[in-house]
N, C-alpha and C. Protein backbone atom coordinates (compact mmCIF):
# COMPACT_ATOMS: atom_id res chain seq x y z
N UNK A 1 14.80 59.67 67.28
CA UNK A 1 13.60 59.53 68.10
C UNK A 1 13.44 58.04 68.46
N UNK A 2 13.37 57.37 69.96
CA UNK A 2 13.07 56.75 70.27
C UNK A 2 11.46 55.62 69.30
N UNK A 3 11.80 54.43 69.64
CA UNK A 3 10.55 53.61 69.22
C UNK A 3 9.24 54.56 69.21
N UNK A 4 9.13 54.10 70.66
CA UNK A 4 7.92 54.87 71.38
C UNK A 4 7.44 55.43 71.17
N UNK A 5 8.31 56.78 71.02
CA UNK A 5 7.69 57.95 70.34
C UNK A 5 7.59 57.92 69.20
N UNK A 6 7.79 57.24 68.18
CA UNK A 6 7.38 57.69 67.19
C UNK A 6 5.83 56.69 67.03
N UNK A 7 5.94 55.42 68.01
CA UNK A 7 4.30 55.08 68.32
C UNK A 7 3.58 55.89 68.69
N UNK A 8 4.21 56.37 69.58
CA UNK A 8 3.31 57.63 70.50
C UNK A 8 2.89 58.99 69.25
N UNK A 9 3.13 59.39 68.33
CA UNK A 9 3.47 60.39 67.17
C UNK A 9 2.34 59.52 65.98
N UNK A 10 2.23 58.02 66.16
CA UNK A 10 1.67 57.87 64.95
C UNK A 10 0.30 57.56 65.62
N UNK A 11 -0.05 57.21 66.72
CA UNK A 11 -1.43 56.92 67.17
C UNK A 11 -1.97 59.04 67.32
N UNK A 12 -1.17 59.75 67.88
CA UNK A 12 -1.55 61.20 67.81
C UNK A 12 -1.86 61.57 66.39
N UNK A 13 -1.05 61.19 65.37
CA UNK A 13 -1.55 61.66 64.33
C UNK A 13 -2.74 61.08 63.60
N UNK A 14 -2.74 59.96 63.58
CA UNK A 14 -3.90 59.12 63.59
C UNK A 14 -5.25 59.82 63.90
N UNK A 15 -5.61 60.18 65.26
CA UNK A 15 -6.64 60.60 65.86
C UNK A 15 -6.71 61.98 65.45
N UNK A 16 -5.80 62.83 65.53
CA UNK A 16 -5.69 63.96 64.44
C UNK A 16 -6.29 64.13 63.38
N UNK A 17 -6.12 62.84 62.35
CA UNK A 17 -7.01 63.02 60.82
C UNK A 17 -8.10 62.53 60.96
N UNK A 18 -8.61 61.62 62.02
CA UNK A 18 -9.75 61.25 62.06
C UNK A 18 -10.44 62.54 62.54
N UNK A 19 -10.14 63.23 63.80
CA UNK A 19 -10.59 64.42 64.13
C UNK A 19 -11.20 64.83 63.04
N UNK A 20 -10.07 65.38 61.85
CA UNK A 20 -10.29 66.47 61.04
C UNK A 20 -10.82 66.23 59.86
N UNK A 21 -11.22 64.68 60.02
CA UNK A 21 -11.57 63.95 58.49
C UNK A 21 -10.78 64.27 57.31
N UNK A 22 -9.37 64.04 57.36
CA UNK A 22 -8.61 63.79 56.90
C UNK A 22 -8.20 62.47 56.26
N UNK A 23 -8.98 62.27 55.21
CA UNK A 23 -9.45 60.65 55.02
C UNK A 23 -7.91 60.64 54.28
N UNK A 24 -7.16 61.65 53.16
CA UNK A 24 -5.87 61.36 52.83
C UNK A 24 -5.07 60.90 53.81
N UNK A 25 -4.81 61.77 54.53
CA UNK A 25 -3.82 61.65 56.02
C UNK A 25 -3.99 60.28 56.90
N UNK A 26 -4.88 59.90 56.84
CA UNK A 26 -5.34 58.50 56.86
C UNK A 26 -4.98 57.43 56.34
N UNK A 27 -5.08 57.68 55.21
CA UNK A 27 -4.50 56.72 54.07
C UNK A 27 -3.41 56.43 53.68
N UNK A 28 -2.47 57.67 54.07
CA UNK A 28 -1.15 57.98 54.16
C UNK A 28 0.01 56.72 55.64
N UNK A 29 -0.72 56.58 56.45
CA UNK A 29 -0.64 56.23 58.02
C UNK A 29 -1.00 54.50 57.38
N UNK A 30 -1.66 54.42 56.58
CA UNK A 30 -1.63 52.63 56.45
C UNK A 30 -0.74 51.81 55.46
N UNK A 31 -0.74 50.64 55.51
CA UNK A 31 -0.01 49.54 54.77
C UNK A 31 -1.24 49.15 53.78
N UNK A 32 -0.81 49.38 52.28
CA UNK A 32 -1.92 48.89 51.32
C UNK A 32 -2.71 47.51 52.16
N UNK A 33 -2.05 46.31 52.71
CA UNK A 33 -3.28 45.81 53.21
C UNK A 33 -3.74 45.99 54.47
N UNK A 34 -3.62 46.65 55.06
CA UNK A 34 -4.33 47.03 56.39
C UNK A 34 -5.79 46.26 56.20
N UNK A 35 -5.76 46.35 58.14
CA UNK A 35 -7.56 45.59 57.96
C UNK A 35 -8.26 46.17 59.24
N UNK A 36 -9.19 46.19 59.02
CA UNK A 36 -9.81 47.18 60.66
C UNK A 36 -10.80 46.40 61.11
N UNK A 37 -10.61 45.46 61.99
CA UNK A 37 -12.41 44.45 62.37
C UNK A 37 -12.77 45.55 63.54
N UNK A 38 -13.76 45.18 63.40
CA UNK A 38 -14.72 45.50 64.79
C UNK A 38 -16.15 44.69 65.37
N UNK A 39 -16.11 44.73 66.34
CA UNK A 39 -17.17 43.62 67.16
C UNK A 39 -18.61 44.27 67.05
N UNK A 40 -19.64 43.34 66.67
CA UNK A 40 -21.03 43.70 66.75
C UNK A 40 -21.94 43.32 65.54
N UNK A 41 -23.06 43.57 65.13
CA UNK A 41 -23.69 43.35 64.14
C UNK A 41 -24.26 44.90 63.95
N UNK A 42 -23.86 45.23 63.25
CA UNK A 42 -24.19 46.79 62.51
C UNK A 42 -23.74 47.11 61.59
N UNK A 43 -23.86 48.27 61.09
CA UNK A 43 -23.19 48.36 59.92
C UNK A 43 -22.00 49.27 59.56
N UNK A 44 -21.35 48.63 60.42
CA UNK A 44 -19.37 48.93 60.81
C UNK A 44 -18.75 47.79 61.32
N UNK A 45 -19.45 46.68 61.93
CA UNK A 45 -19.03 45.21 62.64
C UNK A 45 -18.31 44.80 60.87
N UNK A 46 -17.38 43.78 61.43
CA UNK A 46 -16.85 43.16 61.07
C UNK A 46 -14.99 43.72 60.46
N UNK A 47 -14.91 42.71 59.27
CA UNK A 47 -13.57 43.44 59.06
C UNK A 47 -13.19 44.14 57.70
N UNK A 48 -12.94 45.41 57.48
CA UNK A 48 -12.70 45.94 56.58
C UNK A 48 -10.76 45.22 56.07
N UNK A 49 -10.68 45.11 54.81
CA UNK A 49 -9.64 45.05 53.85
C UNK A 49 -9.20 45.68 53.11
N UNK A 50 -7.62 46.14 53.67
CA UNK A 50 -7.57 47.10 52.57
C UNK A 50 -7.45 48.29 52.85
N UNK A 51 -6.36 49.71 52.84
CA UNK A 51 -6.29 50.51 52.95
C UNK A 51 -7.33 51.44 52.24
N UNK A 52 -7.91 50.95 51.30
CA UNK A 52 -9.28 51.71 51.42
C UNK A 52 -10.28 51.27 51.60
N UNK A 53 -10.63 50.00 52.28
CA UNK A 53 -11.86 49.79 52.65
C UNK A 53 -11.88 50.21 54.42
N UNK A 54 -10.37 50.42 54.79
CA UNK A 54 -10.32 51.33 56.31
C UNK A 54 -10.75 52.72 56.03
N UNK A 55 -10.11 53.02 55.18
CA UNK A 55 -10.69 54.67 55.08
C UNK A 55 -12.35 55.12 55.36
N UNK A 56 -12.61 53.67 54.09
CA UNK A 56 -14.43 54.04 53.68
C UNK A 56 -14.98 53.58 55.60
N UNK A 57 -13.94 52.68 56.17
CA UNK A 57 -14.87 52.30 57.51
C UNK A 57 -14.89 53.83 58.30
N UNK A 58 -13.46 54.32 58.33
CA UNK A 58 -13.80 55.66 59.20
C UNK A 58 -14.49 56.85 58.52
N UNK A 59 -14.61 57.09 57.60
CA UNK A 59 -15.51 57.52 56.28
C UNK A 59 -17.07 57.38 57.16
N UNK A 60 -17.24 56.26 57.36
CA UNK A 60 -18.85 55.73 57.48
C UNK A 60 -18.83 55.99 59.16
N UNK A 61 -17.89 55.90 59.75
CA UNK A 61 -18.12 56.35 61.85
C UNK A 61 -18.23 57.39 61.83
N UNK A 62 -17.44 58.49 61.03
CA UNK A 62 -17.32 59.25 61.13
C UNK A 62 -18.85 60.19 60.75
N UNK A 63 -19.30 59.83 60.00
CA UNK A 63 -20.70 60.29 59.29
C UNK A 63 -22.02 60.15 60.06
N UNK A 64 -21.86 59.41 61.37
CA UNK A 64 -22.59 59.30 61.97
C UNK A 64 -22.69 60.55 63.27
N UNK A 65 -21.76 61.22 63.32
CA UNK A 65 -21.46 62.57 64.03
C UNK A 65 -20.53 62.29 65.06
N UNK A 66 -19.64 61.55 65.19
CA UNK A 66 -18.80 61.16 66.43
C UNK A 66 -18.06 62.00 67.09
N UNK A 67 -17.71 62.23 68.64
CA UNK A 67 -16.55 62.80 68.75
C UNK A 67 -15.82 62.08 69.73
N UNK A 68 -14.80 62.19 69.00
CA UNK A 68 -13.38 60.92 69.44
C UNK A 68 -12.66 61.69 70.30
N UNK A 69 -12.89 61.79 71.85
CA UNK A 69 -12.34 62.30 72.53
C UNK A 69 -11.14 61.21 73.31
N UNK A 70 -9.73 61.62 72.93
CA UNK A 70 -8.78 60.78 73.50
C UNK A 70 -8.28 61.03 74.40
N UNK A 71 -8.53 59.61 75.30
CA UNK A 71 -8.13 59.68 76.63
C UNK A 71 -6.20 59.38 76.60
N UNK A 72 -5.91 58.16 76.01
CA UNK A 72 -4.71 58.08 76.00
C UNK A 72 -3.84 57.50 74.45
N UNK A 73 -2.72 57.58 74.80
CA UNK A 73 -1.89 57.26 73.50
C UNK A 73 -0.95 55.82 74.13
N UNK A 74 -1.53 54.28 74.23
CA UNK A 74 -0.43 53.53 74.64
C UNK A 74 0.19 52.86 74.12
N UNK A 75 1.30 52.29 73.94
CA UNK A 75 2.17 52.08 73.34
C UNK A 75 3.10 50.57 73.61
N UNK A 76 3.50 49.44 72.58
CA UNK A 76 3.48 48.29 73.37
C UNK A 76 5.33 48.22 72.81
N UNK A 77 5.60 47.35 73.26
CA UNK A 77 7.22 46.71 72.47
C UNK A 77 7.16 46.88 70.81
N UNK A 78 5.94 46.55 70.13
CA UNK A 78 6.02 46.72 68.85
C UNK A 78 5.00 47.53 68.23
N UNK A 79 3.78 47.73 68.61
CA UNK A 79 2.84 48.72 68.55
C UNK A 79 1.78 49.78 68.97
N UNK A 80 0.51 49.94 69.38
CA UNK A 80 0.43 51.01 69.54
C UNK A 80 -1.13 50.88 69.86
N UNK A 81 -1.86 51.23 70.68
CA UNK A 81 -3.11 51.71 71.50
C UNK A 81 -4.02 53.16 71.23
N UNK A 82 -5.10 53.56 70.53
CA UNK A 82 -5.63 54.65 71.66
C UNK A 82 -6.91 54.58 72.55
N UNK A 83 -6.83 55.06 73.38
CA UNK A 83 -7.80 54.69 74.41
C UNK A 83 -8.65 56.08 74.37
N UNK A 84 -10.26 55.46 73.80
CA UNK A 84 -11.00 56.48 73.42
C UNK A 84 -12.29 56.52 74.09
N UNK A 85 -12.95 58.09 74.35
CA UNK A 85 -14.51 58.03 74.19
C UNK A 85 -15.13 58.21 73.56
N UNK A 86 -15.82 57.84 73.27
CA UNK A 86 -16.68 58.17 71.81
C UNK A 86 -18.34 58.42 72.36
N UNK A 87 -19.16 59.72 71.43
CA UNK A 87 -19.95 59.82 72.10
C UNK A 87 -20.89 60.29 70.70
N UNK A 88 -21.52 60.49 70.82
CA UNK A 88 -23.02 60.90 69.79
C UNK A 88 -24.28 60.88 70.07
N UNK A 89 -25.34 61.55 69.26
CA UNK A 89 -26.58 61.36 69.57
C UNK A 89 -27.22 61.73 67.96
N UNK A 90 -27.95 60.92 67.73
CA UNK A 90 -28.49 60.34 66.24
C UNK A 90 -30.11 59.90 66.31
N UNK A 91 -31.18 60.82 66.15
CA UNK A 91 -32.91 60.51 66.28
C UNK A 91 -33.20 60.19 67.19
N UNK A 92 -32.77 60.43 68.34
CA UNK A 92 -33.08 59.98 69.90
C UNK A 92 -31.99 59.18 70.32
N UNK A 93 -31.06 58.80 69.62
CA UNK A 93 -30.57 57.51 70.05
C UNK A 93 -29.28 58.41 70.14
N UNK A 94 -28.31 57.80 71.61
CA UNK A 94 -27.57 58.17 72.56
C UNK A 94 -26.53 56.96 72.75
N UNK A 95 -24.91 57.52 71.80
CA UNK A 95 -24.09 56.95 71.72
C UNK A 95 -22.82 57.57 72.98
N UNK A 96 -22.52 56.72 73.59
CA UNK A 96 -21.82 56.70 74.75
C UNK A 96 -20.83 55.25 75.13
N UNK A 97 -19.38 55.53 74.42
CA UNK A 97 -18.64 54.18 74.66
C UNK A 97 -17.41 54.52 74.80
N UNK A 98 -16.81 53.55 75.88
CA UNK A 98 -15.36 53.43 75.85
C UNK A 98 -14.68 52.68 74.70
N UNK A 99 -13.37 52.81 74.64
CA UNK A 99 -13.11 51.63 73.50
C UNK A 99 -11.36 51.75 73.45
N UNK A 100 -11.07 51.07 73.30
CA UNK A 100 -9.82 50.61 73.06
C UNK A 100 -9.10 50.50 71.30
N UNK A 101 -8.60 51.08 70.35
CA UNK A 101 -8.15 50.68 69.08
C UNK A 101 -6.69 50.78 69.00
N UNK A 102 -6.41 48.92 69.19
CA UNK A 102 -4.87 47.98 69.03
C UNK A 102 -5.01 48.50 67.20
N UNK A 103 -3.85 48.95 67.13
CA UNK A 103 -3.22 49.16 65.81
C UNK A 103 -1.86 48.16 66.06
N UNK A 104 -1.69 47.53 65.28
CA UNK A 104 -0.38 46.50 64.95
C UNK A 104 0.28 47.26 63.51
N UNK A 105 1.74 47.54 64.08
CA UNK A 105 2.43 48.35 63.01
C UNK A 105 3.19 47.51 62.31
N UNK A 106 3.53 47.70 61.38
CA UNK A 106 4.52 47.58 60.36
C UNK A 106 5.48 48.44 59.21
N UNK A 107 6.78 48.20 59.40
CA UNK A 107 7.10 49.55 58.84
C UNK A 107 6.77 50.35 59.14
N UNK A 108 6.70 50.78 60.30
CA UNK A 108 6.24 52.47 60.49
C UNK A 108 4.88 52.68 59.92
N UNK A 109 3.88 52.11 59.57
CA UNK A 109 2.77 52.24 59.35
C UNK A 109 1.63 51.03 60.00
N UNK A 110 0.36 51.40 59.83
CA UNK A 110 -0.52 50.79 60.66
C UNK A 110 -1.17 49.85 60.09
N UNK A 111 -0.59 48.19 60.15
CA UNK A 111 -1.07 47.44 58.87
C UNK A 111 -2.38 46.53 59.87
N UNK A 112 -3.00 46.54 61.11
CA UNK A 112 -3.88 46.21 61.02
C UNK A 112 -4.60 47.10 62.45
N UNK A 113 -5.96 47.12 62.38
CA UNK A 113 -6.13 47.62 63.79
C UNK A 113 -7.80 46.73 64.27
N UNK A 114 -7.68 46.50 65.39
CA UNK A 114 -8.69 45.82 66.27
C UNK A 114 -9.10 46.80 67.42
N UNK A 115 -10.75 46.92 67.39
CA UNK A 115 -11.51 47.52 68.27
C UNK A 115 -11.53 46.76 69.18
N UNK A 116 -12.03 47.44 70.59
CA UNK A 116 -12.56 47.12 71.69
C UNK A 116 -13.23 47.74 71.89
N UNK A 117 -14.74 47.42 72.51
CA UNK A 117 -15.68 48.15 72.78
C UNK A 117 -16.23 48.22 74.56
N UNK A 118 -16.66 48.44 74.83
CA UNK A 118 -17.30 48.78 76.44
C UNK A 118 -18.74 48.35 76.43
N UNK A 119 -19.27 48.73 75.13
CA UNK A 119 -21.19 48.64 74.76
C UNK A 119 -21.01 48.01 73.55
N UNK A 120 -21.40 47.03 73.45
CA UNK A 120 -21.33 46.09 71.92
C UNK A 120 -22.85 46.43 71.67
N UNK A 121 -23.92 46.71 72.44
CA UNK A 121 -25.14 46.52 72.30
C UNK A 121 -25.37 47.80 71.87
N UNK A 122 -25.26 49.01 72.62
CA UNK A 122 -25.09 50.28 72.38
C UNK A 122 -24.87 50.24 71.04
N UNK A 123 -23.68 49.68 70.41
CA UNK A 123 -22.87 50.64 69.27
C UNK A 123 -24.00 49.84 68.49
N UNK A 124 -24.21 48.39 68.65
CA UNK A 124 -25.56 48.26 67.41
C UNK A 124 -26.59 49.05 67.40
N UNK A 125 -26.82 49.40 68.68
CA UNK A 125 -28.02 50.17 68.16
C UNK A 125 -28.14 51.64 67.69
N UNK A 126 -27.05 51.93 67.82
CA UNK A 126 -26.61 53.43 67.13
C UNK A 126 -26.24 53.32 65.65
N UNK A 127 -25.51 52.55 65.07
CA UNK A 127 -24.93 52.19 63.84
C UNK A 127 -25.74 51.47 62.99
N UNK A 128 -27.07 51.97 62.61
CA UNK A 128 -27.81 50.87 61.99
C UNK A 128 -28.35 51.55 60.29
């Protein structure tokens, strides 16, 4: 199997266990130090350390009712993209964002990943 695809295979499976809250399958997909930042002041901003302090981050998005509808799977010379919507609604409050999550691989696993967001303001005020 080509590079690619098997980028293309690990960002699908990825979004797969998040789907299914598959926090093992998750855990399985990282490099003991993996790190996951994300932009904003809430309480998911910043950077998690640590193949299980990524877990506990998608652990905690996930708990907020999300659904990670994926638009694409992209794929670079050495790692790997998914291009997501993300949407929710939580006590009145109305989560609606694009976003971008750069995973940087190593070994065939996902040793760091960086958000992009569309609504930095939005996601604070949903994530509180």
């Amino acid at each position: 199997m080509a590079r690619y695809e098997l980028q293309h295979q690990l960002g699908k499976t990825f979004h797969a266990y998040l789907v299914a809250r598959d926090w093992e399958g998750i855990r399985s997909l990282l490099t003991d130090d993996a790190t996951w930042t994300l932009p904003g002041d809430n309480t998911i901003s910043g950077t998690a350390e640590g193949a299980e302090a990524v877990v506990e981050r998608a652990k905690k998005i996930a708990s907020y009712g999300l659904d990670f509808e994926l638009l694409h799977i992209l794929v670079s010379r050495e790692n790997m993209a998914l291009s997501l919507h993300n949407t929710a609604r939580r006590d009145g409050i109305r989560l609606d964002e694009y976003l971008s999550t750069v995973c940087r691989l190593r070994d065939g696993k996902i040793a760091g990943i960086e958000t992009y967001l569309s609504d930095v303001p939005g996601m604070n005020a949903f994530f509180v």
